[in-house]
Protein backbone atom coordinates (compact mmCIF):
# COMPACT_ATOMS: atom_id res chain seq x y z
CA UNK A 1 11.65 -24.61 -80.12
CA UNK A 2 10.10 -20.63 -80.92
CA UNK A 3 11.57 -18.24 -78.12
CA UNK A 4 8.05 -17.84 -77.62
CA UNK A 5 6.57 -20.92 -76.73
CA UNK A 6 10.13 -21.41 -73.96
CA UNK A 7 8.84 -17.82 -72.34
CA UNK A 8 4.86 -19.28 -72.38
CA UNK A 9 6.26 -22.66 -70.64
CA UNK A 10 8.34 -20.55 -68.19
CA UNK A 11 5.29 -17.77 -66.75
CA UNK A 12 3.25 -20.73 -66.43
CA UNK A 13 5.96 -22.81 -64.66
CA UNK A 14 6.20 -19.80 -62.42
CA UNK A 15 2.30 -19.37 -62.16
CA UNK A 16 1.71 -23.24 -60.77
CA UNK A 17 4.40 -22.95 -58.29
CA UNK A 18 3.07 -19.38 -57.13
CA UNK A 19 -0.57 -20.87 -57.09
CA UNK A 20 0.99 -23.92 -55.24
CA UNK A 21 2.64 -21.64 -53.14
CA UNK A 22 -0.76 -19.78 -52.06
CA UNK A 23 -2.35 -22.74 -51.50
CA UNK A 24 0.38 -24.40 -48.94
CA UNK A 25 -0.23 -21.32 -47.19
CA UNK A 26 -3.54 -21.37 -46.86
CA UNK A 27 -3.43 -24.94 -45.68
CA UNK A 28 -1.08 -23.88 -43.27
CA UNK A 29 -3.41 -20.92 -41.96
CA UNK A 30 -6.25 -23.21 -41.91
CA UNK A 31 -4.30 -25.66 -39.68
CA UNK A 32 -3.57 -23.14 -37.45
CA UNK A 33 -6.88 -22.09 -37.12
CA UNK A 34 -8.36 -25.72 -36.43
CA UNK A 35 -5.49 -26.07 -33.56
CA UNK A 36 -6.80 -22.80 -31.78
CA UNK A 37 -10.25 -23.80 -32.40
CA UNK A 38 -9.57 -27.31 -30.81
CA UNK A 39 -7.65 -25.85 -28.04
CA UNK A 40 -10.47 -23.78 -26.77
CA UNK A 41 -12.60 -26.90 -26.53
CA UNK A 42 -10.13 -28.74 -24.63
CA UNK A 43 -10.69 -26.09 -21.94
CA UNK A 44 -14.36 -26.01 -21.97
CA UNK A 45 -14.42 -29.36 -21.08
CA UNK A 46 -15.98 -29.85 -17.56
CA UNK A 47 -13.86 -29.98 -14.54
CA UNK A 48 -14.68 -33.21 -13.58
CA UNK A 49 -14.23 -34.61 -16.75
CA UNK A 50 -10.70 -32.74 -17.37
CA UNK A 51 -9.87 -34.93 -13.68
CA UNK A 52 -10.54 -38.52 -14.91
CA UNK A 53 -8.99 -37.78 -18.07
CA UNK A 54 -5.83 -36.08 -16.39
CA UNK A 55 -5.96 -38.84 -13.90
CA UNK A 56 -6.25 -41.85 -16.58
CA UNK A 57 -3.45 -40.46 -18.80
CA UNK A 58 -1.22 -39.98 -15.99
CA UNK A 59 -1.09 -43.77 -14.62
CA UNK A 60 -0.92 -44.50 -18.03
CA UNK A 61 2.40 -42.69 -18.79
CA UNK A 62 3.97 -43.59 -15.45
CA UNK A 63 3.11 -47.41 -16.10
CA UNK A 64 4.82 -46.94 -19.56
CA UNK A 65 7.81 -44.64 -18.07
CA UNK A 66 7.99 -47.52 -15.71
CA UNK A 67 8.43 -50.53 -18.20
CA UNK A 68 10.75 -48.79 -20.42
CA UNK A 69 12.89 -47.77 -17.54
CA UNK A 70 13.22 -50.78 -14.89
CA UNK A 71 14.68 -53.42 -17.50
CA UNK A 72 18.02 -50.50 -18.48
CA UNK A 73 19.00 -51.45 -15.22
CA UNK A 74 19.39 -54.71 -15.28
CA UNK A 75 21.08 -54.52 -18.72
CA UNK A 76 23.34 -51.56 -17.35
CA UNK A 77 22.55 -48.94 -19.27
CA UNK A 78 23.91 -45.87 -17.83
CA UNK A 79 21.02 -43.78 -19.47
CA UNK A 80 18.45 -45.64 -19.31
CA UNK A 81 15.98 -43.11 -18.44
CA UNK A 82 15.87 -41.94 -22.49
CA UNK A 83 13.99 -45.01 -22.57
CA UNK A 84 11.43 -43.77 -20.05
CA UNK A 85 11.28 -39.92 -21.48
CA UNK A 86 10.94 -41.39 -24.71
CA UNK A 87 7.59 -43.71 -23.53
CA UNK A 88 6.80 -40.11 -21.81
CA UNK A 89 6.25 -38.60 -24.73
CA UNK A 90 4.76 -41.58 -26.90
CA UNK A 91 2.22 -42.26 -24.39
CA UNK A 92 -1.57 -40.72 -25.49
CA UNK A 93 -5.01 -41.28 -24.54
CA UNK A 94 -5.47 -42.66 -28.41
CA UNK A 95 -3.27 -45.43 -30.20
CA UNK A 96 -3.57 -43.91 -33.87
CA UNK A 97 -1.73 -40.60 -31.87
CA UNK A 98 0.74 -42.76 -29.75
CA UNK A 99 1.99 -44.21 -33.39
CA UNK A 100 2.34 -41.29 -35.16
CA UNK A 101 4.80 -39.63 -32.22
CA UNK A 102 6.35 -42.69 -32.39
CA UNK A 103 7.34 -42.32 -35.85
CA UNK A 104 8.60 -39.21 -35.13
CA UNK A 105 10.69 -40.34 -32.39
CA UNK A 106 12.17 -43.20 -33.73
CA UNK A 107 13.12 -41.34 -36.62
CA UNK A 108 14.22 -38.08 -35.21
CA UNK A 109 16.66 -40.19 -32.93
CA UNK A 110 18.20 -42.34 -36.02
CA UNK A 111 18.61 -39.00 -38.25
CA UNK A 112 20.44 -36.66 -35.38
CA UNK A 113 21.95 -39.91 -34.13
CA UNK A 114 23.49 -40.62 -37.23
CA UNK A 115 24.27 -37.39 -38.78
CA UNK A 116 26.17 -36.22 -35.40
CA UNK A 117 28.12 -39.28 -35.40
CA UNK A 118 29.08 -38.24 -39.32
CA UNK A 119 29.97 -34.96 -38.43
CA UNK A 120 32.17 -35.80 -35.02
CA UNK A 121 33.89 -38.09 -37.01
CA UNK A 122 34.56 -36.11 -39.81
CA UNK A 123 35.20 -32.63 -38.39
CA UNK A 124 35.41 -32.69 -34.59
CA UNK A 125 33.26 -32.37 -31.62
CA UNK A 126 32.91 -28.27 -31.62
CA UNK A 127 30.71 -25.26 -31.33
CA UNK A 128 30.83 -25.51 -35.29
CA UNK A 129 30.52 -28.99 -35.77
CA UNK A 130 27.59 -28.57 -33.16
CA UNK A 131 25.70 -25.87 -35.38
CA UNK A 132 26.63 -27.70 -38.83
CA UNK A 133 24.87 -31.13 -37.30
CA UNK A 134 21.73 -29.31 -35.74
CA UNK A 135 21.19 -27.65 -39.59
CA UNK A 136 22.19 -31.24 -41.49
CA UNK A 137 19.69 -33.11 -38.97
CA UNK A 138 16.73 -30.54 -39.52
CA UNK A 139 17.10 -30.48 -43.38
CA UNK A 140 17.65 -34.17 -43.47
CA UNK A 141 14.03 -34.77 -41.77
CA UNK A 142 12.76 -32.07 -44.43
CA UNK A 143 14.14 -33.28 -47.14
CA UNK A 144 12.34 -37.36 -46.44
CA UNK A 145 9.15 -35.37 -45.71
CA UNK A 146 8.99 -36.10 -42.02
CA UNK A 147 9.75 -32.84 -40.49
CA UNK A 148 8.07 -33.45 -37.34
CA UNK A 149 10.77 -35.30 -36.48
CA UNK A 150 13.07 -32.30 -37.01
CA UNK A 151 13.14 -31.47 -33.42
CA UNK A 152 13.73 -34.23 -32.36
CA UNK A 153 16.68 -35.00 -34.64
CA UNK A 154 18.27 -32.27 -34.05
CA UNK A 155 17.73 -33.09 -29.93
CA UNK A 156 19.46 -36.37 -30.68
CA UNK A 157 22.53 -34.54 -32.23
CA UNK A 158 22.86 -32.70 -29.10
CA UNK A 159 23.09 -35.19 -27.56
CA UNK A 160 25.72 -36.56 -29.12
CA UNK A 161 27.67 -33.70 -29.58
CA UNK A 162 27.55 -31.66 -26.39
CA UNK A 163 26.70 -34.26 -23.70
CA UNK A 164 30.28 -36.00 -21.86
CA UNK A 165 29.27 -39.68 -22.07
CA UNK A 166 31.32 -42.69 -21.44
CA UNK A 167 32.46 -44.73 -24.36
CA UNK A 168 33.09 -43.85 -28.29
CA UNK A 169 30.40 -41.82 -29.95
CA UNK A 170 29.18 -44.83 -31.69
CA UNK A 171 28.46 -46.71 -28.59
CA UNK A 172 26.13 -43.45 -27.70
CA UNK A 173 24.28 -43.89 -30.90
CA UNK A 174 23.54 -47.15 -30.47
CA UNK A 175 22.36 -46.73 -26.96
CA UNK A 176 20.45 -44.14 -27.60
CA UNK A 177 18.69 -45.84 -30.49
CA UNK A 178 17.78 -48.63 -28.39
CA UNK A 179 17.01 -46.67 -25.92
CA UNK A 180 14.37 -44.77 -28.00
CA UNK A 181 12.94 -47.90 -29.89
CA UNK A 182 12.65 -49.63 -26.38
CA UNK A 183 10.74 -46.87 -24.98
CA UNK A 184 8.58 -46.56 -28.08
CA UNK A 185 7.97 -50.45 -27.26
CA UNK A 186 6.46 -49.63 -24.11
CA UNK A 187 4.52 -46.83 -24.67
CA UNK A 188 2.75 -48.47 -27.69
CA UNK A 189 1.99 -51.62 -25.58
CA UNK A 190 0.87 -50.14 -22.92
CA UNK A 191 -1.54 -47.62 -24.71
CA UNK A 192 -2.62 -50.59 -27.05
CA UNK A 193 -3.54 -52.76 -23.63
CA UNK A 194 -5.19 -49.79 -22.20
CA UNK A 195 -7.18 -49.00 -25.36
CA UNK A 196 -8.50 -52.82 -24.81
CA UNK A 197 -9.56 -52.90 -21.61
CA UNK A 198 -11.37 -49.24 -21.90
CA UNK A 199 -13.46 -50.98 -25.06
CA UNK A 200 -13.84 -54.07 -23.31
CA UNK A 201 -15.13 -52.41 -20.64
CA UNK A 202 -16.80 -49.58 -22.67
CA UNK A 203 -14.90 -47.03 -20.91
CA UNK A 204 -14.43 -43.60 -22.79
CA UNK A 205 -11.50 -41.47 -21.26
């Protein structure tokens, strides 16, 4: 192949990923912008309206805190209560939302879980080890294109790393899995039987 043509293939190689680039950006800036511009509605909304919705999505999340919560005890869980932050922060006024944090939670929680179980295995439970498991988790949700779980991955390898527990590390994966998916359980079924009732009823919150 002409020294030519390899040079012609390369600058516009480089030219589609720079255009590519620019364009990823501007998605990004244009995301940005639609968040601001939807957060300013939020607080024009009236004050009364702002109370029934606060109100609604409140007794909501404490019914699905509640359900993911109560049955730990009874199994003896000694953390039982990741099942009711995790229903915390599943529970949203819409279903289509409460599934996609869901995702996120599930798999945030079975990346960090995993990979800091890896890496206290296989180098030690350190300051090191800590930092080398919060970077692995991150990348790991980057690189299967689900990086807003990253956060929460990295959350779950704290946990495993840097919080005393009872038991062997994998014993406080597997809690903490269930723990999550149980709490995902709840949340979804409670803002699935909520979403019912208000278009039963006709109710808009």
């Amino acid at each position: 192949m002409p020294v030519g043509s390899v040079e012609t293939r390369n600058q516009d190689t480089t030219r589609s990923i720079a255009q590519e680039t620019r364009a990823a950006e501007r998605n990004g800036a244009r995301i940005l912008w639609l968040a601001d511009q939807i957060s300013r509605l939020q607080k024009q909304v009236p004050f009364g309206r702002r109370l029934t919705r606060g109100t609604a999505h409140g007794i909501m999340s404490a019914i699905a805190a509640l359900i993911a919560y109560l049955p730990t005890q009874s199994l003896g869980l000694r953390e039982g209560f990741w099942g009711a932050i995790t229903a915390l922060a599943v529970a949203q006024t819409e279903f289509g939302a409460a599934r996609l944090v869901a995702r996120d939670q599930f798999v945030g929680a079975a990346i960090g879980g995993v990979i800091g179980l890896f890496v206290f295995l296989a180098i030690g439970q350190d300051l090191p080890s800590y930092a080398a498991a919060v970077v692995l988790s991150i990348l790991a949700c980057w690189l299967v294109n689900v990086e807003s779980a990253a956060r929460l991955s990295a959350i779950t390898a704290t946990i495993i790393l840097l919080v005393p527990h009872v038991g062997t590390p994998q014993r406080m994966l597997a809690s903490r899995v269930f723990e999550v998916g149980w709490g995902i359980c709840a949340a979804i079924g409670t803002v699935w039987v909520v979403a019912r009732i208000n278009r039963r009823l006709g109710i808009s919150v």
